[in-house]
Structures are given as C-alpha cells and as structure tokens.
C-alpha atoms as a PDB file:
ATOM      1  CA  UNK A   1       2.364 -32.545 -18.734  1.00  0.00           C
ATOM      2  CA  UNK A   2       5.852 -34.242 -20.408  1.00  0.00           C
ATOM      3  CA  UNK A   3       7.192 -30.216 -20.411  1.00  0.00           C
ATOM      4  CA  UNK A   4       6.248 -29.849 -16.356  1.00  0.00           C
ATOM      5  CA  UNK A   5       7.468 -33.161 -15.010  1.00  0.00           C
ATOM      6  CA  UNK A   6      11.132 -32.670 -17.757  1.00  0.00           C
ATOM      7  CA  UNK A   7      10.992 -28.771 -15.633  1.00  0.00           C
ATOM      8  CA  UNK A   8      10.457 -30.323 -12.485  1.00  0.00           C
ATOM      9  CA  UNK A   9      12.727 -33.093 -13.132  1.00  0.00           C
ATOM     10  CA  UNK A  10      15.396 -30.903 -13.878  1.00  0.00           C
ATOM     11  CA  UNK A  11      15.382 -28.045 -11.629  1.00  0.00           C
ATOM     12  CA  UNK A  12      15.404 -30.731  -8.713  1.00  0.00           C
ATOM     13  CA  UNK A  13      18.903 -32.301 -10.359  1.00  0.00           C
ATOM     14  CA  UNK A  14      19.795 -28.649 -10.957  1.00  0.00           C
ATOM     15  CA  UNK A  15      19.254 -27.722  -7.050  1.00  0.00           C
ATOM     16  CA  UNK A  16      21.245 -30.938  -6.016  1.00  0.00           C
ATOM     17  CA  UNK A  17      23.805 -30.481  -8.079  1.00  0.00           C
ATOM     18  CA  UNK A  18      24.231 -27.083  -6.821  1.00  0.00           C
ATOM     19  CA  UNK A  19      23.605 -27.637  -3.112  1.00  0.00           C
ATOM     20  CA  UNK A  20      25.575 -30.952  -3.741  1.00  0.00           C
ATOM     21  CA  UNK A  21      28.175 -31.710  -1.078  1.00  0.00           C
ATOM     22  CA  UNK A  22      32.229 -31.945  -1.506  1.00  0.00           C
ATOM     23  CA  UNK A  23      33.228 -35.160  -1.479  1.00  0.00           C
ATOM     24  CA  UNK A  24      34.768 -36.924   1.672  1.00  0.00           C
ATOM     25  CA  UNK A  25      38.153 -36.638   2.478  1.00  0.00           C
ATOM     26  CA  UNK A  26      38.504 -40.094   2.751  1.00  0.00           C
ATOM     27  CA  UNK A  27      36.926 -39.971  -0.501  1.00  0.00           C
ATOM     28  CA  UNK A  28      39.555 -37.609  -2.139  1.00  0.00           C
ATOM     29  CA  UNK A  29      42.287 -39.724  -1.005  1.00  0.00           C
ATOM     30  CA  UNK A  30      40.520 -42.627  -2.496  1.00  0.00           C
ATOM     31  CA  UNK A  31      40.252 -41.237  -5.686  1.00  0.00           C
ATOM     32  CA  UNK A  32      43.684 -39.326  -5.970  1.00  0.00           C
ATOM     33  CA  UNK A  33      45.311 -43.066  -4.925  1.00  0.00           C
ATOM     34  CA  UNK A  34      43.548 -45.105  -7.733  1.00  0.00           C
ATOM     35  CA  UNK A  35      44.562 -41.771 -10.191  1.00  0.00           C
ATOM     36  CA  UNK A  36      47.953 -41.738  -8.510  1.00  0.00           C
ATOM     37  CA  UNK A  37      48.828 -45.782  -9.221  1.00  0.00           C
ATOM     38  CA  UNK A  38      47.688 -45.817 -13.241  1.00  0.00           C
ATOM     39  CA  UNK A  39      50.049 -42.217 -13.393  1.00  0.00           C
ATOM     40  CA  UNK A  40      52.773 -43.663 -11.382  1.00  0.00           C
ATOM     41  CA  UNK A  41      52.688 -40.308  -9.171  1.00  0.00           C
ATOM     42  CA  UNK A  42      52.838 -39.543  -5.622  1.00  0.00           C
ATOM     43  CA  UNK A  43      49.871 -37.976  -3.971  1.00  0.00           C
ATOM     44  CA  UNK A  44      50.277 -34.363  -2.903  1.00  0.00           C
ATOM     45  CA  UNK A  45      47.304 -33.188  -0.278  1.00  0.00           C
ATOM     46  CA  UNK A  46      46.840 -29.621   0.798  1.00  0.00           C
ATOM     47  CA  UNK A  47      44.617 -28.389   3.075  1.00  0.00           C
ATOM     48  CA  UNK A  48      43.446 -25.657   2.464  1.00  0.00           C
ATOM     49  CA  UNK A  49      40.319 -22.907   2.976  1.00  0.00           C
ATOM     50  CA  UNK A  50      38.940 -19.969   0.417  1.00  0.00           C
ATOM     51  CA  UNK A  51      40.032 -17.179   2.706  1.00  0.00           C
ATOM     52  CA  UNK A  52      43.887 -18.385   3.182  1.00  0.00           C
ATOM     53  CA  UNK A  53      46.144 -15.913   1.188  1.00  0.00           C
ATOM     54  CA  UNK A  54      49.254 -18.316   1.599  1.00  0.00           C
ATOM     55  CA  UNK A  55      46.916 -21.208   0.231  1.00  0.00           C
ATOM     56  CA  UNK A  56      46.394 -19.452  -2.712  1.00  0.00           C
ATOM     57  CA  UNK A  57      50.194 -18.506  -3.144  1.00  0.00           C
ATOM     58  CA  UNK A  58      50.894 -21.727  -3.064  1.00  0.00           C
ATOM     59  CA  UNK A  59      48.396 -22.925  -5.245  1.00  0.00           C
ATOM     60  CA  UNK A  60      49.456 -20.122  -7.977  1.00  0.00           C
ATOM     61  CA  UNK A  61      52.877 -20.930  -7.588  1.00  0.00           C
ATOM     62  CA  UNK A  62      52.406 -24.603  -7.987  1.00  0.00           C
ATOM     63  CA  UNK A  63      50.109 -23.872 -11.000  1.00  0.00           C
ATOM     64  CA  UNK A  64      52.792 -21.767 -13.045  1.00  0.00           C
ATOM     65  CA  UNK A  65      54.126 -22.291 -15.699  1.00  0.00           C
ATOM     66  CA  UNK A  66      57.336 -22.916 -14.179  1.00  0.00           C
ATOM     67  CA  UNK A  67      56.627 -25.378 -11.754  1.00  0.00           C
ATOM     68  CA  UNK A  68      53.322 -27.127 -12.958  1.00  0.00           C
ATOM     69  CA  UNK A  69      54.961 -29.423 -15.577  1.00  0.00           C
ATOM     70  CA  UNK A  70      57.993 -30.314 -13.358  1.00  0.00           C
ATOM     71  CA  UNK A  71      55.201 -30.991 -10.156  1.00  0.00           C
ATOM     72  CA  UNK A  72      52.430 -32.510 -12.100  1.00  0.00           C
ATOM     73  CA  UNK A  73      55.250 -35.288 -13.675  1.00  0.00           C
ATOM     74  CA  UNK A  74      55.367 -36.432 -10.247  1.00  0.00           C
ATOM     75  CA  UNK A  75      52.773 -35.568  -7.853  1.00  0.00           C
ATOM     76  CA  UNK A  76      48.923 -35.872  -8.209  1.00  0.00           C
ATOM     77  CA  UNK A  77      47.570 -32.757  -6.411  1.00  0.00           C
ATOM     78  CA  UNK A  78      44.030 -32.826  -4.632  1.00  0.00           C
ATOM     79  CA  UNK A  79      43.120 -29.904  -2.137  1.00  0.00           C
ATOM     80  CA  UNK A  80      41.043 -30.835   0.871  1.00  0.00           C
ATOM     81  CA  UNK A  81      38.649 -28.083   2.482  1.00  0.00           C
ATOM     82  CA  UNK A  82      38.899 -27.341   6.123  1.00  0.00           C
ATOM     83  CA  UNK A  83      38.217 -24.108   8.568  1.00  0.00           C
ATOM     84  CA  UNK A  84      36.436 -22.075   6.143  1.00  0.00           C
ATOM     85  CA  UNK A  85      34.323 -19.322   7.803  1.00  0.00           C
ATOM     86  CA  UNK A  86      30.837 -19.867   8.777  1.00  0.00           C
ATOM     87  CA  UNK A  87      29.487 -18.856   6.290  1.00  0.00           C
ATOM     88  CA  UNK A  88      30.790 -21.233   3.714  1.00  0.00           C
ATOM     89  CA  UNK A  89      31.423 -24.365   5.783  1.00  0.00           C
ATOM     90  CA  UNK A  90      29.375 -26.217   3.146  1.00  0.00           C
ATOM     91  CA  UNK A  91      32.856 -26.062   1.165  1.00  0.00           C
ATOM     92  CA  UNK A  92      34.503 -28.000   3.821  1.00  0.00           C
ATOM     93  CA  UNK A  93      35.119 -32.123   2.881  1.00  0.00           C
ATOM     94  CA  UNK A  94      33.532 -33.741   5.159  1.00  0.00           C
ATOM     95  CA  UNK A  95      35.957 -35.727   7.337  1.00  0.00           C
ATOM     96  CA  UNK A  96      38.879 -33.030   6.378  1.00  0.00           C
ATOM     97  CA  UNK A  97      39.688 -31.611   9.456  1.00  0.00           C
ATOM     98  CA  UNK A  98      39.651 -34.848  11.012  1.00  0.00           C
ATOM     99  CA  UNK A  99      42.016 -36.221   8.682  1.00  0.00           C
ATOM    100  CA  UNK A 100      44.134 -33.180   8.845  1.00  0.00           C
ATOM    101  CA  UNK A 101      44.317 -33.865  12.727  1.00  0.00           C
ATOM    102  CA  UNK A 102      44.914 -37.704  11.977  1.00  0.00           C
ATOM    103  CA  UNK A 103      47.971 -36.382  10.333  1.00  0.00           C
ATOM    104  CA  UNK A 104      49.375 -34.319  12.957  1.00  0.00           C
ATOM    105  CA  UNK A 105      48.252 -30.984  11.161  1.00  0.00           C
ATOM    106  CA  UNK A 106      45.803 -29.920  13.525  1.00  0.00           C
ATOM    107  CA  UNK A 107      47.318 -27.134  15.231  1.00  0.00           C
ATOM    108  CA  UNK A 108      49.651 -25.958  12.690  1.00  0.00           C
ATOM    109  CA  UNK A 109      47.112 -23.616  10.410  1.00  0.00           C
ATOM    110  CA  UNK A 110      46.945 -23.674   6.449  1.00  0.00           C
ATOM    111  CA  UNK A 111      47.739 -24.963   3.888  1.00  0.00           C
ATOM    112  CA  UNK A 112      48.876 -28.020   5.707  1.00  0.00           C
ATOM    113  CA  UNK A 113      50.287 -30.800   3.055  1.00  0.00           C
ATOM    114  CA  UNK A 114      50.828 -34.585   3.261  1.00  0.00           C
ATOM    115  CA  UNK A 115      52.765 -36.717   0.876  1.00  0.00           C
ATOM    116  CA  UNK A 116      51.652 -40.383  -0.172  1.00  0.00           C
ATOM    117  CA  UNK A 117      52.372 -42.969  -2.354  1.00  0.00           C
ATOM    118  CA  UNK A 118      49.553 -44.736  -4.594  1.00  0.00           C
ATOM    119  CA  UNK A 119      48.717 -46.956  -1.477  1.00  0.00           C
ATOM    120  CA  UNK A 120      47.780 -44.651   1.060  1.00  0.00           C
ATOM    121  CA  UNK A 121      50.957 -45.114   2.911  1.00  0.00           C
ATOM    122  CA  UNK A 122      52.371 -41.814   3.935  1.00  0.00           C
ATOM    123  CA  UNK A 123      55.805 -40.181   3.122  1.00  0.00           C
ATOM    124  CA  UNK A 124      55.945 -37.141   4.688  1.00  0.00           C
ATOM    125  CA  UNK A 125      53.887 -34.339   5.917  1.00  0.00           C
ATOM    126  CA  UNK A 126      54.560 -29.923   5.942  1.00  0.00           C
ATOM    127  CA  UNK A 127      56.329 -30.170   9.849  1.00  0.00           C
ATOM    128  CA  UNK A 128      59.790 -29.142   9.137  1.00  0.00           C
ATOM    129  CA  UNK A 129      62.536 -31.411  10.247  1.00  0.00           C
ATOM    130  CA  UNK A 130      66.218 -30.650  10.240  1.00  0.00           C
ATOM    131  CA  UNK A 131      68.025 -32.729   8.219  1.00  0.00           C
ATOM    132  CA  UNK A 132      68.792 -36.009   9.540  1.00  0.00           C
ATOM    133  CA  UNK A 133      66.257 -35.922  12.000  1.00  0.00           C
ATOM    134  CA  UNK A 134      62.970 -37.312  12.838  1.00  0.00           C
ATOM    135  CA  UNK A 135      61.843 -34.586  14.844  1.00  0.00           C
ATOM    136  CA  UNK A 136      59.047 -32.675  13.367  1.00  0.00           C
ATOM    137  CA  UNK A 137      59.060 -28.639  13.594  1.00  0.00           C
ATOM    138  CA  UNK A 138      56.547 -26.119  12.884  1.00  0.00           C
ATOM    139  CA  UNK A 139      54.891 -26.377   9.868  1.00  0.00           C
ATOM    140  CA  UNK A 140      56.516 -25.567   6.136  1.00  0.00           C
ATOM    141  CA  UNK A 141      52.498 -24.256   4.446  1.00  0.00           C
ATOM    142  CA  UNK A 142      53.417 -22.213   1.883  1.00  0.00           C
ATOM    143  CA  UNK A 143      57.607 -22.555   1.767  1.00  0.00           C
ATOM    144  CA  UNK A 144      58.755 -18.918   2.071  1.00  0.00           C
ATOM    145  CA  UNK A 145      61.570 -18.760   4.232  1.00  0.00           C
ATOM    146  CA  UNK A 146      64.628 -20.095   3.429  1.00  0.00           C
ATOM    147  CA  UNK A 147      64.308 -23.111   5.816  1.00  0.00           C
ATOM    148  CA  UNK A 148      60.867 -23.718   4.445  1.00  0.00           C
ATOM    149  CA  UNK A 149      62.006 -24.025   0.799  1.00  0.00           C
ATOM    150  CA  UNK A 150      64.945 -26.328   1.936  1.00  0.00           C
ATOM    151  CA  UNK A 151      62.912 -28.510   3.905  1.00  0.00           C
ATOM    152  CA  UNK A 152      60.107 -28.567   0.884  1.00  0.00           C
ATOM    153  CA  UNK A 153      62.521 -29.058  -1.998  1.00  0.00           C
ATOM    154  CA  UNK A 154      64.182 -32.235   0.118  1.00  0.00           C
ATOM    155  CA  UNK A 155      60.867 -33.322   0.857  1.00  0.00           C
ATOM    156  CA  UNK A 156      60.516 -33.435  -3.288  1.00  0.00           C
ATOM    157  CA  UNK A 157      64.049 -35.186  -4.189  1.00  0.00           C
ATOM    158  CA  UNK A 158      62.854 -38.100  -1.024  1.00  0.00           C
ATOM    159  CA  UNK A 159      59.563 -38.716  -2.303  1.00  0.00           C
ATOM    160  CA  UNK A 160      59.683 -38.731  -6.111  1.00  0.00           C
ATOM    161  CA  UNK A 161      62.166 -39.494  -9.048  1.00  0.00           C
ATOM    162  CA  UNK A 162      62.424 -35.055  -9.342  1.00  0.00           C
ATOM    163  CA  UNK A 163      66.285 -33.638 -10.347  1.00  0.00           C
ATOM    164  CA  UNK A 164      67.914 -31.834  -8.320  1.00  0.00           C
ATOM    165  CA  UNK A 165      67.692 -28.931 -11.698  1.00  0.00           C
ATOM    166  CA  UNK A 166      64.304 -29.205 -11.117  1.00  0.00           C
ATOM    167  CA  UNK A 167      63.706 -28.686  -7.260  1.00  0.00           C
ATOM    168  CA  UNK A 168      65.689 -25.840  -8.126  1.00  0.00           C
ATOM    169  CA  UNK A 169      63.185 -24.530 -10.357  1.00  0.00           C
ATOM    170  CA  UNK A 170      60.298 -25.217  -7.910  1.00  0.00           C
ATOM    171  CA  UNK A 171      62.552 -23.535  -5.090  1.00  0.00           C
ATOM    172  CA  UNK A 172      63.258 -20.439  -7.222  1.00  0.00           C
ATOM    173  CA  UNK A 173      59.521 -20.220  -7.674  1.00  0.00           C
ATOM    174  CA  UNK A 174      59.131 -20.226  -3.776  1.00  0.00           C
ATOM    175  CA  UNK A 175      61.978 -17.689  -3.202  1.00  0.00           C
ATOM    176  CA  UNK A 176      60.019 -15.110  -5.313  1.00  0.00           C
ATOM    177  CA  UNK A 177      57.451 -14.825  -2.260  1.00  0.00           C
ATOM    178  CA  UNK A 178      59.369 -12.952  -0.259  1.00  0.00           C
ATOM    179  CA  UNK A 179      62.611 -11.973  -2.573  1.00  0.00           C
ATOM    180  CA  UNK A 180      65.143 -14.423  -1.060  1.00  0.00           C
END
C-alpha cells in the first residue's frame, strides 16, 4: 500500500512538474530585480519565441565566449516567452505579451529587449533612436546592421559601468552576423 500511494504520489508531482506553467512575466521581472540588486546588475529582458532564428542569434552571440563574461558583469539576462505557434503556446509567460505591449514592443516582432535597473524603473528599450534624440525608430532585435549595433552598443555604455574596449567586443560579435 506505502509502494502505491509513494507511485501515485509521485507520478502526480512528476505530471505537474512537467505540465507545470512558465512563470509570469511579472514574475520574471520580479525575480531578475531582487537577483539584479544583490549583483549590482542591470536587468536585460528579451522577448523572445522557440521558432525566432534572430532570437537564437542573439542568444548564441550573447552566450559566447566573447561576450558572456563582459555582458553577464553587468546585465542580468531573463528571456520572456511570447508568440510561439499554437502548438506550443504553453511556453508563453503568462502576462508576456502584455508586458511586451506595455513597453511599446508590440508591433515591432522578436526578440524585443528592455533595459532596467534593480527597481523596475526602465532605461531603455530595442526602438532605435538617433543619437541625441528621443524619438524611437524601428526596433534594434538582434543588432545586425550597422545602425543596430551602434544604437545597441550606446544603449550598453548609458546603462551600465561597460568600457568602451568592451562594447567593442560585444559589437564585433554582432558584426559577424552579417560580415560588416
């Protein structure tokens, strides 16, 4: 009877753990602030989905071993799971695509990134905007193009402590997307 009920007992936390849901976005913020504040980081969000090819550039190239050490010194990263396919919409955060539109990303496809600091306040956000202006442009995703990269990298050197030797680095790592 002990062996059934330990068997039932733990293919039902086995099924709910698998069939478990992602955690809120509101919930990943949460967590990556509190994280964020004890590291003394900024907190990097991308939105992203399991079928986007230039989320998963960016996620390589931010994962390198070029550019992870120089990122991770200064930015805690946390992904946030929006317009996946039908089939796999139980990978979406709940709340993501909300938040994502909260944030003016809406409209502007994936990955879509925001910047904050350890209180939820935010510093900047992927819409491209010349420099010295407030204006927001198209959005930067995955920085490929030249005007991307730029508008990335400055995004970097006005929301963290990061060299200007090491945006270079993380630019470099961009430029290899499309040979620039």
């Amino acid at each position: 009877m002990k062996k059934a009920l330990f068997t039932l007992a733990f293919l039902l936390l086995t099924a709910t753990i698998i069939h478990a849901q992602p955690p809120s976005a509101t919930d990943v913020l949460k967590e990556a602030r509190s994280v964020a504040a004890q590291e003394k980081k900024k907190v990097f969000i991308i939105f992203h989905a399991s079928w986007c090819g230039w989320c998963h550039k960016m996620d390589t190239i931010l994962q390198s071993p070029a550019v992870a050490p120089i990122f991770n010194k200064y930015y805690l990263t946390r992904h946030i799971t929006v317009l996946e396919s039908e089939n796999k919409k139980n990978l979406e955060n709940p709340g993501g695509k909300a938040f994502m539109d909260q944030y003016h990303g809406g409209n502007s496809g994936i990955p879509y990134w925001l910047v904050f600091d350890e209180k939820g306040s935010l510093l900047a956000d992927a819409r491209i905007r010349k420099e010295g202006s407030d204006e927001p442009g198209g959005n930067s995703g995955c920085p490929a193009t030249k005007e991307e990269i730029d508008y990335f990298t400055r995004t970097l050197r006005a929301t963290s402590q990061i060299t200007a030797e090491e945006a270079e680095t993380i630019a470099k790592a961009f430029r290899t997307i499309r040979g620039l």
